[in-house]
Structures are given as structure tokens and as C-alpha cells.
N, C-alpha and C. Protein backbone atom coordinates (compact mmCIF):
# COMPACT_ATOMS: atom_id res chain seq x y z
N UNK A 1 3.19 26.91 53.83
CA UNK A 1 2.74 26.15 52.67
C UNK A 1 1.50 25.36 53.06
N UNK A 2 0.75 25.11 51.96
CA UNK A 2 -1.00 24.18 52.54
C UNK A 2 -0.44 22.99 51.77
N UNK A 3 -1.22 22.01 52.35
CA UNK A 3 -0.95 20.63 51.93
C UNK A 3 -0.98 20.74 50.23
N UNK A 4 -2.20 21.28 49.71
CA UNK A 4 -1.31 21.03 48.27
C UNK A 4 -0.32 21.13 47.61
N UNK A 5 0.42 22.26 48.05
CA UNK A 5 1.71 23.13 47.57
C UNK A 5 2.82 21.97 47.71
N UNK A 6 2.69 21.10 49.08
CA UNK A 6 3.37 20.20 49.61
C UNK A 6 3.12 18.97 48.84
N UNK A 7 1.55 18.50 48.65
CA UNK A 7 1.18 17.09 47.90
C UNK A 7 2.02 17.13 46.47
N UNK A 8 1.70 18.23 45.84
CA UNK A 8 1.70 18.17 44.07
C UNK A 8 3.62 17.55 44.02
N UNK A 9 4.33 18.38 44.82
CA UNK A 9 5.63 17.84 44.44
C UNK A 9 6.04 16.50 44.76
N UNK A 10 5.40 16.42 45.79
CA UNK A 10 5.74 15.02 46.01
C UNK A 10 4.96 13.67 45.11
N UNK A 11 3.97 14.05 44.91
CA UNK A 11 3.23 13.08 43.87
C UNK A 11 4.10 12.97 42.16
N UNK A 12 4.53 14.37 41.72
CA UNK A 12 5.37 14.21 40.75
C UNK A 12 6.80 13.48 41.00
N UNK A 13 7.40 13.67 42.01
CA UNK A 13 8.93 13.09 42.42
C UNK A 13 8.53 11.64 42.21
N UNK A 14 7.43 10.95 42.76
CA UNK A 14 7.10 9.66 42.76
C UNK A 14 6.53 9.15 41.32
N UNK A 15 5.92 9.65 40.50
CA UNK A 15 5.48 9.53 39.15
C UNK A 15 6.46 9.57 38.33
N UNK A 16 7.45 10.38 38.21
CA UNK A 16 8.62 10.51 37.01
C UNK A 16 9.12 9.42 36.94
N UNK A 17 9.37 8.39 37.45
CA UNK A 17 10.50 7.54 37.64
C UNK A 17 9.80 6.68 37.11
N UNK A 18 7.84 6.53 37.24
CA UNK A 18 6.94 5.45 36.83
C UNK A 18 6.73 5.77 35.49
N UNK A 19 6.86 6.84 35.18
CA UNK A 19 6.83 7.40 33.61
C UNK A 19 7.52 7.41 32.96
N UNK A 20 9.12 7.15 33.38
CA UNK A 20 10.11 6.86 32.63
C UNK A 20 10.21 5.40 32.08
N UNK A 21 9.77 4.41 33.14
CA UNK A 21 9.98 3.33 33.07
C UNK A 21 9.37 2.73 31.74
N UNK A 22 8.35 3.83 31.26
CA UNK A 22 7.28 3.30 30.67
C UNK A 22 7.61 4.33 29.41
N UNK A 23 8.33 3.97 28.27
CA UNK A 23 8.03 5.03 27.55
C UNK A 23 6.75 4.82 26.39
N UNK A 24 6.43 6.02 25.56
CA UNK A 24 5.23 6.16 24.97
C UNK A 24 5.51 5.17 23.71
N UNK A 25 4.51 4.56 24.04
CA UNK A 25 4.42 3.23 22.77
C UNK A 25 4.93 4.08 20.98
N UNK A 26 5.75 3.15 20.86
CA UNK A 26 6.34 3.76 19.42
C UNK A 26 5.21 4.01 17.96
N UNK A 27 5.15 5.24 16.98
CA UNK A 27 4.15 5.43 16.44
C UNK A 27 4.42 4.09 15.28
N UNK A 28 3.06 3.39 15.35
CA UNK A 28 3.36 2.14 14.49
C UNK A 28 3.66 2.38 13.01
N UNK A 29 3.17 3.80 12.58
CA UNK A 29 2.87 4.43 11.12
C UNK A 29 4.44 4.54 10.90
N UNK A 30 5.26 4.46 11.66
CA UNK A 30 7.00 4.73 11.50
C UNK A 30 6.90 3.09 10.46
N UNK A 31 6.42 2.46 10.82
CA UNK A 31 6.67 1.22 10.16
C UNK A 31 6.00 1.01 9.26
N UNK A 32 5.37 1.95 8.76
CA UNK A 32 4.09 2.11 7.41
C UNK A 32 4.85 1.94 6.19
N UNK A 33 4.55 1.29 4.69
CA UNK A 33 5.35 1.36 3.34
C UNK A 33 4.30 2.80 2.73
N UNK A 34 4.92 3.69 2.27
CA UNK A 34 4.55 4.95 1.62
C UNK A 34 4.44 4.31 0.03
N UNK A 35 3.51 4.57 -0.24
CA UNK A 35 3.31 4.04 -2.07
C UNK A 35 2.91 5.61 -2.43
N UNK A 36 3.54 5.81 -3.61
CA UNK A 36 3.00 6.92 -4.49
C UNK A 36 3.31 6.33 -6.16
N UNK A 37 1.34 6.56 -6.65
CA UNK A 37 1.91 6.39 -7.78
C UNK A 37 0.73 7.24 -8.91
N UNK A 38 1.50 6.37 -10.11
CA UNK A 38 0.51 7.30 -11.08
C UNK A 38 -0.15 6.39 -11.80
N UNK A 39 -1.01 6.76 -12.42
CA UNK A 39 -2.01 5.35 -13.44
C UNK A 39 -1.83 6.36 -14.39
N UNK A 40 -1.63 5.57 -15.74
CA UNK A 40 -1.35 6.13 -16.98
C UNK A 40 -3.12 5.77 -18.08
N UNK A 41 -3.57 6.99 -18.44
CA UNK A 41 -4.77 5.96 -19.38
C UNK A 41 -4.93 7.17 -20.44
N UNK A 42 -5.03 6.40 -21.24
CA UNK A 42 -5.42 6.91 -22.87
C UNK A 42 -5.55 8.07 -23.16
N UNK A 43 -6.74 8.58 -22.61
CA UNK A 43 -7.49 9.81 -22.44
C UNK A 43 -7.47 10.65 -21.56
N UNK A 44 -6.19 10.55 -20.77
CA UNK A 44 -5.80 11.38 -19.40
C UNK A 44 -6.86 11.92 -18.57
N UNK A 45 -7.66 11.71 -18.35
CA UNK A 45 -8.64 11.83 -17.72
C UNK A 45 -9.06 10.98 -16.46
N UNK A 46 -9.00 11.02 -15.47
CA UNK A 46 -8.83 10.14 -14.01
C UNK A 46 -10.19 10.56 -13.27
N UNK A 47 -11.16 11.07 -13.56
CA UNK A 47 -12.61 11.23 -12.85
C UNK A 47 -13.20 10.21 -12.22
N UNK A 48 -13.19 9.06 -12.67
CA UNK A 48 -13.35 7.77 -12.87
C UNK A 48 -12.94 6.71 -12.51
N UNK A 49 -11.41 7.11 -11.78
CA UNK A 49 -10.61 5.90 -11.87
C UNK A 49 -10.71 5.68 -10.44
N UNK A 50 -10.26 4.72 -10.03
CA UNK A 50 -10.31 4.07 -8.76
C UNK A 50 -8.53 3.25 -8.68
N UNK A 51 -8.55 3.41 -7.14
CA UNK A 51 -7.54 2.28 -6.60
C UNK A 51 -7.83 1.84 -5.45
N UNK A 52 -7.38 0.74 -5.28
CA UNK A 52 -8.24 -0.14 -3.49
C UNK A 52 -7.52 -0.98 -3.43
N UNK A 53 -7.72 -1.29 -1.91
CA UNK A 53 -6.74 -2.69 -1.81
C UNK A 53 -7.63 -3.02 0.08
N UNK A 54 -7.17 -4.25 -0.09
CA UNK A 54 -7.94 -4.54 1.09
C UNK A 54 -7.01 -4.41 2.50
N UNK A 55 -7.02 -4.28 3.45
CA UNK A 55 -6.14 -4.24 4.28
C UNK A 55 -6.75 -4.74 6.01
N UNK A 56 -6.26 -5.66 6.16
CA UNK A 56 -6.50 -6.25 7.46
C UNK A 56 -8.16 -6.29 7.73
N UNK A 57 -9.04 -7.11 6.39
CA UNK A 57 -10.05 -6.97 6.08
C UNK A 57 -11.00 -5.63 5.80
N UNK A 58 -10.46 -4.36 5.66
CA UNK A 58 -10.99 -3.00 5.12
C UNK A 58 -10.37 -2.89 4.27
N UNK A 59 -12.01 -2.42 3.30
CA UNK A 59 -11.37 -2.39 1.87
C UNK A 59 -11.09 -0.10 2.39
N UNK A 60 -9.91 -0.58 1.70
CA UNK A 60 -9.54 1.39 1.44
C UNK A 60 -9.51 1.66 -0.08
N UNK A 61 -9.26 2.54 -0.30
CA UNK A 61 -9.79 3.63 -1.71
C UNK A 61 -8.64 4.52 -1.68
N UNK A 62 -7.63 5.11 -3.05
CA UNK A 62 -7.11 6.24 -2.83
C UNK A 62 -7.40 6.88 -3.65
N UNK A 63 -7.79 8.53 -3.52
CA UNK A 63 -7.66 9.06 -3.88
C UNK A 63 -7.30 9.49 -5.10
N UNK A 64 -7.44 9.62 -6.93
CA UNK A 64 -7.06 10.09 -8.01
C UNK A 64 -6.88 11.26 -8.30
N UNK A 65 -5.28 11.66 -8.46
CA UNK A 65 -6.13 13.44 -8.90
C UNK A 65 -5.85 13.54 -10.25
N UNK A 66 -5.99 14.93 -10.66
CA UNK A 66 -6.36 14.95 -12.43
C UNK A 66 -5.22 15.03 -12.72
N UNK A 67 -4.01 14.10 -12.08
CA UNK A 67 -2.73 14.07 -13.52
C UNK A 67 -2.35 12.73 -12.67
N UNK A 68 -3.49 11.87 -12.32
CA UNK A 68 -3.45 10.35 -12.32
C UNK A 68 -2.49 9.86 -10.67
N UNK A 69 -1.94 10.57 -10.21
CA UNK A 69 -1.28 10.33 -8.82
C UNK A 69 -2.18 10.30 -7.76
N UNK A 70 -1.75 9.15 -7.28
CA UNK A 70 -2.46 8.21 -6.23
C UNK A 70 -1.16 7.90 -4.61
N UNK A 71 -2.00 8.15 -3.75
CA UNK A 71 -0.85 7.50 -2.79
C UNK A 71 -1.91 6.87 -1.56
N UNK A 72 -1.07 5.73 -0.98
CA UNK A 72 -1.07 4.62 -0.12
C UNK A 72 -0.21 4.79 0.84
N UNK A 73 -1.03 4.60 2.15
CA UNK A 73 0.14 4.12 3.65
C UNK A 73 -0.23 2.49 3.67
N UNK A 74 0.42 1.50 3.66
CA UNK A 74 0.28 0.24 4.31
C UNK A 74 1.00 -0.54 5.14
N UNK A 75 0.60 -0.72 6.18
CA UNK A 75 1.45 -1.08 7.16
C UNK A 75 2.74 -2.51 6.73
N UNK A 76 3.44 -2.12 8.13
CA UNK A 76 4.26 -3.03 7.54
C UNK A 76 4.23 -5.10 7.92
N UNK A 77 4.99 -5.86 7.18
CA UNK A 77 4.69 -6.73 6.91
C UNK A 77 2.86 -7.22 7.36
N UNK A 78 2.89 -6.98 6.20
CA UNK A 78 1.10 -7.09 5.51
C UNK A 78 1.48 -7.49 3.95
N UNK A 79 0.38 -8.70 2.94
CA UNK A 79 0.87 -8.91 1.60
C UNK A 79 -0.52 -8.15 1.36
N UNK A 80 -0.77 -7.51 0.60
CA UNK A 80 -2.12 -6.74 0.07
C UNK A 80 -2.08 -6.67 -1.40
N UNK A 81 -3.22 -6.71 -2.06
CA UNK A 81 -3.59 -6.45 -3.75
C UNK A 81 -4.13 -5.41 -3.75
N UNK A 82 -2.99 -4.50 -4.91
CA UNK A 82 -3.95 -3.32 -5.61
C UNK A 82 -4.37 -3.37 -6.70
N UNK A 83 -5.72 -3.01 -6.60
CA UNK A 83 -6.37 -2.56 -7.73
C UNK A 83 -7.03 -1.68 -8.65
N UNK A 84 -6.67 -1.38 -9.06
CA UNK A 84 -7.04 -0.45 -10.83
C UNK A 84 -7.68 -0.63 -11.44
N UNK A 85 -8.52 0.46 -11.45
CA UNK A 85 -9.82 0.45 -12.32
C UNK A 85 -10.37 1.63 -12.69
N UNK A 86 -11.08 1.71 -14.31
CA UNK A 86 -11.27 2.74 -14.96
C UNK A 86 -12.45 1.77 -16.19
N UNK A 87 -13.90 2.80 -16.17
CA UNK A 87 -14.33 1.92 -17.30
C UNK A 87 -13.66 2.46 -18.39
N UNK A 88 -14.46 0.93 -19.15
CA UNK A 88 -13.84 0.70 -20.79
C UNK A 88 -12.14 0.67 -20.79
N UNK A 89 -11.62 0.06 -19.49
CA UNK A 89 -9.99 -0.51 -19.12
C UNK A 89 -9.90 -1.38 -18.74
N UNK A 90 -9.27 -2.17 -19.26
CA UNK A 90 -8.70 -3.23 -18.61
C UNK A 90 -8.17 -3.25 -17.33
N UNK A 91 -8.58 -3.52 -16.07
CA UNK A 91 -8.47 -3.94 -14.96
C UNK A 91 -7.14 -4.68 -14.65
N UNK A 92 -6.41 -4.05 -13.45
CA UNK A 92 -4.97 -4.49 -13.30
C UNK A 92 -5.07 -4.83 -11.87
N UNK A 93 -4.03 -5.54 -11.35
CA UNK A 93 -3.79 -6.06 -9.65
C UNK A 93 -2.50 -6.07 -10.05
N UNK A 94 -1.73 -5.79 -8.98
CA UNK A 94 -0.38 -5.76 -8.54
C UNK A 94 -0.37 -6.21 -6.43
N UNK A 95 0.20 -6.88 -6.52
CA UNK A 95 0.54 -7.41 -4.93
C UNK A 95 1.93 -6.56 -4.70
N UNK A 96 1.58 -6.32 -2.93
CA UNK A 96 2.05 -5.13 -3.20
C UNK A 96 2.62 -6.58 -1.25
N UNK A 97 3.76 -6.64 -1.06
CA UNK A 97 4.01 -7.21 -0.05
C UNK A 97 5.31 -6.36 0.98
N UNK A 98 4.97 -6.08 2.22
CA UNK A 98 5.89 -5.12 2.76
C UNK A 98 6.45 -6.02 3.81
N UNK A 99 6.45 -7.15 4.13
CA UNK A 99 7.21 -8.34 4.71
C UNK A 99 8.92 -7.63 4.42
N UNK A 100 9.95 -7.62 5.07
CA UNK A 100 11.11 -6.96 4.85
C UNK A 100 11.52 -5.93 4.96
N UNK A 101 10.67 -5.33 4.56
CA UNK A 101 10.87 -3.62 4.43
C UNK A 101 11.51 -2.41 5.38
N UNK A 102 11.32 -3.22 6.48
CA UNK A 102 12.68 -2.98 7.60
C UNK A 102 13.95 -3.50 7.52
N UNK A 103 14.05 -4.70 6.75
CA UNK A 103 15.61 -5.44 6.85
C UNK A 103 16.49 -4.47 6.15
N UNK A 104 18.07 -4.50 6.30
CA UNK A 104 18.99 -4.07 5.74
C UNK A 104 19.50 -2.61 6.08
N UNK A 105 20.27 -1.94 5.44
CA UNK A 105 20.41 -0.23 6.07
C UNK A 105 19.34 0.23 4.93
N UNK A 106 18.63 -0.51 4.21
CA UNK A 106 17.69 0.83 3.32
C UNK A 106 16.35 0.38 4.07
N UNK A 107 16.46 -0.58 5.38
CA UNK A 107 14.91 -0.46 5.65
C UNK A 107 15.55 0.72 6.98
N UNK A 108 16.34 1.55 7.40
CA UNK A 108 16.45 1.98 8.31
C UNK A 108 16.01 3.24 7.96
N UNK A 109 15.19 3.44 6.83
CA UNK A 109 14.78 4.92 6.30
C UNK A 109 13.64 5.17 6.08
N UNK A 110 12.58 5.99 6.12
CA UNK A 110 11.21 6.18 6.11
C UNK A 110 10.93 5.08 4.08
N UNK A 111 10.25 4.22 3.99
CA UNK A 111 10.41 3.40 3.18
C UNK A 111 9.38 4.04 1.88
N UNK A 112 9.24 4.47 1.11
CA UNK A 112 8.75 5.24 0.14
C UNK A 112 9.17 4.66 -1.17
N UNK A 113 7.63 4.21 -1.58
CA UNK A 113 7.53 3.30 -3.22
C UNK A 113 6.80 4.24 -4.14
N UNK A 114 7.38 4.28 -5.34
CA UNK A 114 7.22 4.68 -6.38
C UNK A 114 6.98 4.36 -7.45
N UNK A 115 5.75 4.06 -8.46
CA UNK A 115 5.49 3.38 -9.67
C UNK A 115 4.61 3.72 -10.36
N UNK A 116 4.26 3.50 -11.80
CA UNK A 116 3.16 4.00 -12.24
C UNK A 116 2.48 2.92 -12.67
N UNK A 117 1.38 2.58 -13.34
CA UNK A 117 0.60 1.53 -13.69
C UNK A 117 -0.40 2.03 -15.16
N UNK A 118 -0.03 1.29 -16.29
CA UNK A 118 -0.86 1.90 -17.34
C UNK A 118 -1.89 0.82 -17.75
N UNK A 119 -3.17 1.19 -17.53
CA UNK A 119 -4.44 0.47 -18.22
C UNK A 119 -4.67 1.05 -19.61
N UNK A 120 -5.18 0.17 -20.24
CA UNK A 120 -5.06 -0.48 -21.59
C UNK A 120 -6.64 -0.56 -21.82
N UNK A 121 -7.42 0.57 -23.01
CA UNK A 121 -8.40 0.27 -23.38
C UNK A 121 -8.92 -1.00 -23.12
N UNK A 122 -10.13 -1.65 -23.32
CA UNK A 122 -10.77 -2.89 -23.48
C UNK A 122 -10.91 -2.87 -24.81
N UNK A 123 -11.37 -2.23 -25.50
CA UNK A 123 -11.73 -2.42 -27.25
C UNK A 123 -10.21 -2.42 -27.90
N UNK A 124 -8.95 -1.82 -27.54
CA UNK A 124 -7.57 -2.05 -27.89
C UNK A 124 -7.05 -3.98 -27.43
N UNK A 125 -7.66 -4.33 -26.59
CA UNK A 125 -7.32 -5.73 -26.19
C UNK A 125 -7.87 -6.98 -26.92
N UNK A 126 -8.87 -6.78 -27.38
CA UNK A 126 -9.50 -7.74 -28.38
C UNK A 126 -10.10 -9.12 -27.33
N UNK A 127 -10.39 -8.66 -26.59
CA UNK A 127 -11.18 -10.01 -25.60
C UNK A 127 -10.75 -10.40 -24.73
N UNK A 128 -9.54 -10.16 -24.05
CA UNK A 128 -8.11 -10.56 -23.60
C UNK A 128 -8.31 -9.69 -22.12
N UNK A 129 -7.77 -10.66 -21.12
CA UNK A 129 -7.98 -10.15 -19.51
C UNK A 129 -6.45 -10.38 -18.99
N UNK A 130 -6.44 -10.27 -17.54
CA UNK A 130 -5.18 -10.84 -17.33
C UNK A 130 -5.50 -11.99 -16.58
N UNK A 131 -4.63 -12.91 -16.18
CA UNK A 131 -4.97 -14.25 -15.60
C UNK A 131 -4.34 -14.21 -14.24
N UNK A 132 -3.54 -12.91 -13.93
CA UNK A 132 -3.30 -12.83 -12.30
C UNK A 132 -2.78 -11.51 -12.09
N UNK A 133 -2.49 -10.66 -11.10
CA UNK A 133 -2.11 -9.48 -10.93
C UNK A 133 -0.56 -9.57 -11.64
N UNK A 134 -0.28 -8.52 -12.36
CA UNK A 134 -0.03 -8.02 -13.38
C UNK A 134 1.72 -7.99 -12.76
N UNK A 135 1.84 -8.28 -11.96
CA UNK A 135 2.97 -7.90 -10.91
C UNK A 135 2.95 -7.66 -9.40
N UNK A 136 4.42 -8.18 -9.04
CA UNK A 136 4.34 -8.05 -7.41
C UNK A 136 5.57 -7.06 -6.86
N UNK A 137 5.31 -6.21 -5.92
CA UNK A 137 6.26 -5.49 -5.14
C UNK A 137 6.67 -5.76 -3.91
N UNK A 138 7.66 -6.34 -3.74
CA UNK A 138 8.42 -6.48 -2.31
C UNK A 138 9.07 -6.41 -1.76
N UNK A 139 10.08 -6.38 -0.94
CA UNK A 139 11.61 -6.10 -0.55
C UNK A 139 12.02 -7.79 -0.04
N UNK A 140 13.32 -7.31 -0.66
CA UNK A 140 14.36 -8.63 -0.41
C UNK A 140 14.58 -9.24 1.46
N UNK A 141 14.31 -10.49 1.59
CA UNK A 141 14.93 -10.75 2.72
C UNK A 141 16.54 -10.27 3.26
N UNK A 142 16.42 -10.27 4.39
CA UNK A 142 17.85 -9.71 4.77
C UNK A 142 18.05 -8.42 4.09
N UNK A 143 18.11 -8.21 3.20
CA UNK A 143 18.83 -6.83 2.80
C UNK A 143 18.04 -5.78 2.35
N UNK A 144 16.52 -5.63 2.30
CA UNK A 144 15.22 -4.66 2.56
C UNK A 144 15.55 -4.07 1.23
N UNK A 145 15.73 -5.09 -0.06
CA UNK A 145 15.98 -4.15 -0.83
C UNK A 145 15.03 -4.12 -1.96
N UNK A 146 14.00 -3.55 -2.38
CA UNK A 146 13.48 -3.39 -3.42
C UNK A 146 13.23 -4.75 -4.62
N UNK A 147 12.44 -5.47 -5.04
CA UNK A 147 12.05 -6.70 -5.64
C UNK A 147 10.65 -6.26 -6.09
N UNK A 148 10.70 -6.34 -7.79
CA UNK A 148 9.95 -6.11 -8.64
C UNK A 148 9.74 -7.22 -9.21
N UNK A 149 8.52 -7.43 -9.84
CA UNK A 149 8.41 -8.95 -10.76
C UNK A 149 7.27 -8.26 -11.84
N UNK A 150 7.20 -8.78 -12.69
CA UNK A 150 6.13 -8.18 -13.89
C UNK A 150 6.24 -9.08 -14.41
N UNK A 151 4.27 -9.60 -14.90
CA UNK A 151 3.71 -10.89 -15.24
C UNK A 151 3.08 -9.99 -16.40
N UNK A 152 2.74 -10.79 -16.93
CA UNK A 152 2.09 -9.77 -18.42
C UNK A 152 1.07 -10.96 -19.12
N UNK A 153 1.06 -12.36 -18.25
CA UNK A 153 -0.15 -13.59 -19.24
C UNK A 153 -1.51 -12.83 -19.03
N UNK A 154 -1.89 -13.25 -20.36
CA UNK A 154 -3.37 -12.57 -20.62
C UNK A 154 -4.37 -13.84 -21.21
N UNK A 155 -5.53 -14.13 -20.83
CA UNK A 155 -6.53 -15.05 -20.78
C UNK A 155 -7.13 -14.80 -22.58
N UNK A 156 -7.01 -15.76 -23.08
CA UNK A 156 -7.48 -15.30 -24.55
C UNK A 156 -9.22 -15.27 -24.28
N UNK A 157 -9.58 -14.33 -24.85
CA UNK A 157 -11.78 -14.35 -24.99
C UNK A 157 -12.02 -15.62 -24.77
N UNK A 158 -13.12 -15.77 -23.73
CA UNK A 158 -13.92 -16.66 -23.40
C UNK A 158 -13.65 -18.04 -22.48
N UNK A 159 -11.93 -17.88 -22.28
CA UNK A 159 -11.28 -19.16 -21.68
C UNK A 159 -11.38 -18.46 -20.09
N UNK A 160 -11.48 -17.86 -19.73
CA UNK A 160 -12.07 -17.70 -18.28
C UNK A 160 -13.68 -17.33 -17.74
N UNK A 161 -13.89 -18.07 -18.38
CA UNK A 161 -15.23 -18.57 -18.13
C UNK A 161 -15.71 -19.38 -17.27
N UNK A 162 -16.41 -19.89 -16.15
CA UNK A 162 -16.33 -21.10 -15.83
C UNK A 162 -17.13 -21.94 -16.67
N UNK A 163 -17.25 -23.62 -16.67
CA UNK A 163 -17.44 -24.53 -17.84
C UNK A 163 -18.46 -25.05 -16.72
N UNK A 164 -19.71 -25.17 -18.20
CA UNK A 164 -20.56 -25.95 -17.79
C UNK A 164 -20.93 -27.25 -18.80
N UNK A 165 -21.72 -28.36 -17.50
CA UNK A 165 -21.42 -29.26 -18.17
C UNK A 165 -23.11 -29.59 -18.10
């Protein structure tokens, strides 16, 4: 045998044990919230439409396809705003918070959200905005369970303005 034949085994006998010790850092995306959703608009038509949300200061973008389904990875506990947008629509935000989303036996499962979101002409609204994201998504402390809230106040024409004096 030549010294390599001899080196290689012995360098592995001594490495395994340093490689065990050490296992491969866990994939963080296991802890990702899966969003899939759909935007509902008038004219079914999604060429146009947009969704974004900011995430650990990058703004991201998803994807629209032509029957309005959109999907999102966001990591976990992160609070982030999505937003919706389509001209001549009324503009929507929903907070989307994945704080929990591991707790309980339903965070012990690949975590996958589901919802749709319908924008609302601007000329159907009569002047009218919303005065905060439209709704929030989150999971329950302790028990990772699913928590919906839906806000629906709308700013009457011209009162969100700022005032000058």
C-alpha cells in the first residue's frame, strides 16, 4: 500500500466523528408561512395587478396569474403588510403576522395560508379609502391556531388629507 491508500482512511476515521458532532444547520425555509391566494376584481383580468410586502427591509413582489392566484413564502415570526393593487381599485393591506405559527400540534405541520382578497372599483366607492389594512392574519399564542380579524372603516372623501393651516 503507498501512503495515500493508508492516509485517506485514516483522515476519514478521524473526520466522521467531527462531522457528526456537527450536524447540517436546519433548512430555515422549514419555518417559512406558505400564503396562497387569490385577488378577486371586477373585470377578471390580473395583467396589472400587483402584490408586495416588505420583508426584513426588501420590498418582494408576487407573481399574478390570469385567474388572480398569487403565492408568498415568509419567514417565520416576522409581522409584514400585504399589499394590493390594481388601477382604477381601491387599494387594500392586510398584516399578515407569523409570530406562533410553530406553537401547538398544527404548528408541527408545513404551515400553509389560504385567502382571497377582493378590490373594489374606485368609481363604485364614491371617494372613500380605507383608514388601515383591511385585516390581520395570525396564529394564536400557545396553540398555533389560525386568527383572522377583518376591519372594513373607510375614510369618507377628502378627510385624509393632511390640514393646512
Amino acid at each position: 500500500m503507498n501512503q495515500r491508500q493508508i492516509l485517506l482512511p485514516c483522515l476519514l476515521a478521524f473526520a466522521a466523528p467531527a462531522l457528526a458532532a456537527h450536524p447540517p444547520a436546519p433548512d430555515s425555509r422549514l419555518d417559512d408561512v406558505l400564503i396562497t391566494g387569490w385577488m378577486h376584481v371586477e373585470d377578471h383580468t390580473w395583467r396589472d395587478a400587483s402584490v408586495s410586502v416588505e420583508v426584513d427591509g426588501e420590498v418582494r413582489t408576487a407573481a399574478v396569474s390570469e385567474t388572480g392566484r398569487f403565492e408568498l413564502r415568509l419567514p417565520a415570526n416576522t409581522e409584514v403588510v400585504l399589499r394590493f393593487e390594481k388601477p382604477q381599485h381601491l387599494p387594500k393591506e392586510v398584516v399578515v403576522n407569523t409570530t406562533n405559527a410553530r406553537d401547538g400540534s398544527a404548528g408541527h405541520h408545513k404551515r400553509h395560508v389560504k385567502f382571497a382578497v377582493i378590490l373594489e372599483l374606485e368609481r363604485h366607492m364614491a371617494g372613500y379609502s380605507y383608514h388601515s389594512p383591511v385585516g390581520t392574519i395570525g396564529f394564536e399564542k400557545d396553540g398555533g391556531c389560525l386568527a383572522v380579524t377583518h376591519k372594513r372603516d373607510k375614510i369618507p372623501p377628502g378627510r385624509n388629507k393632511p390640514m393646512t393651516f
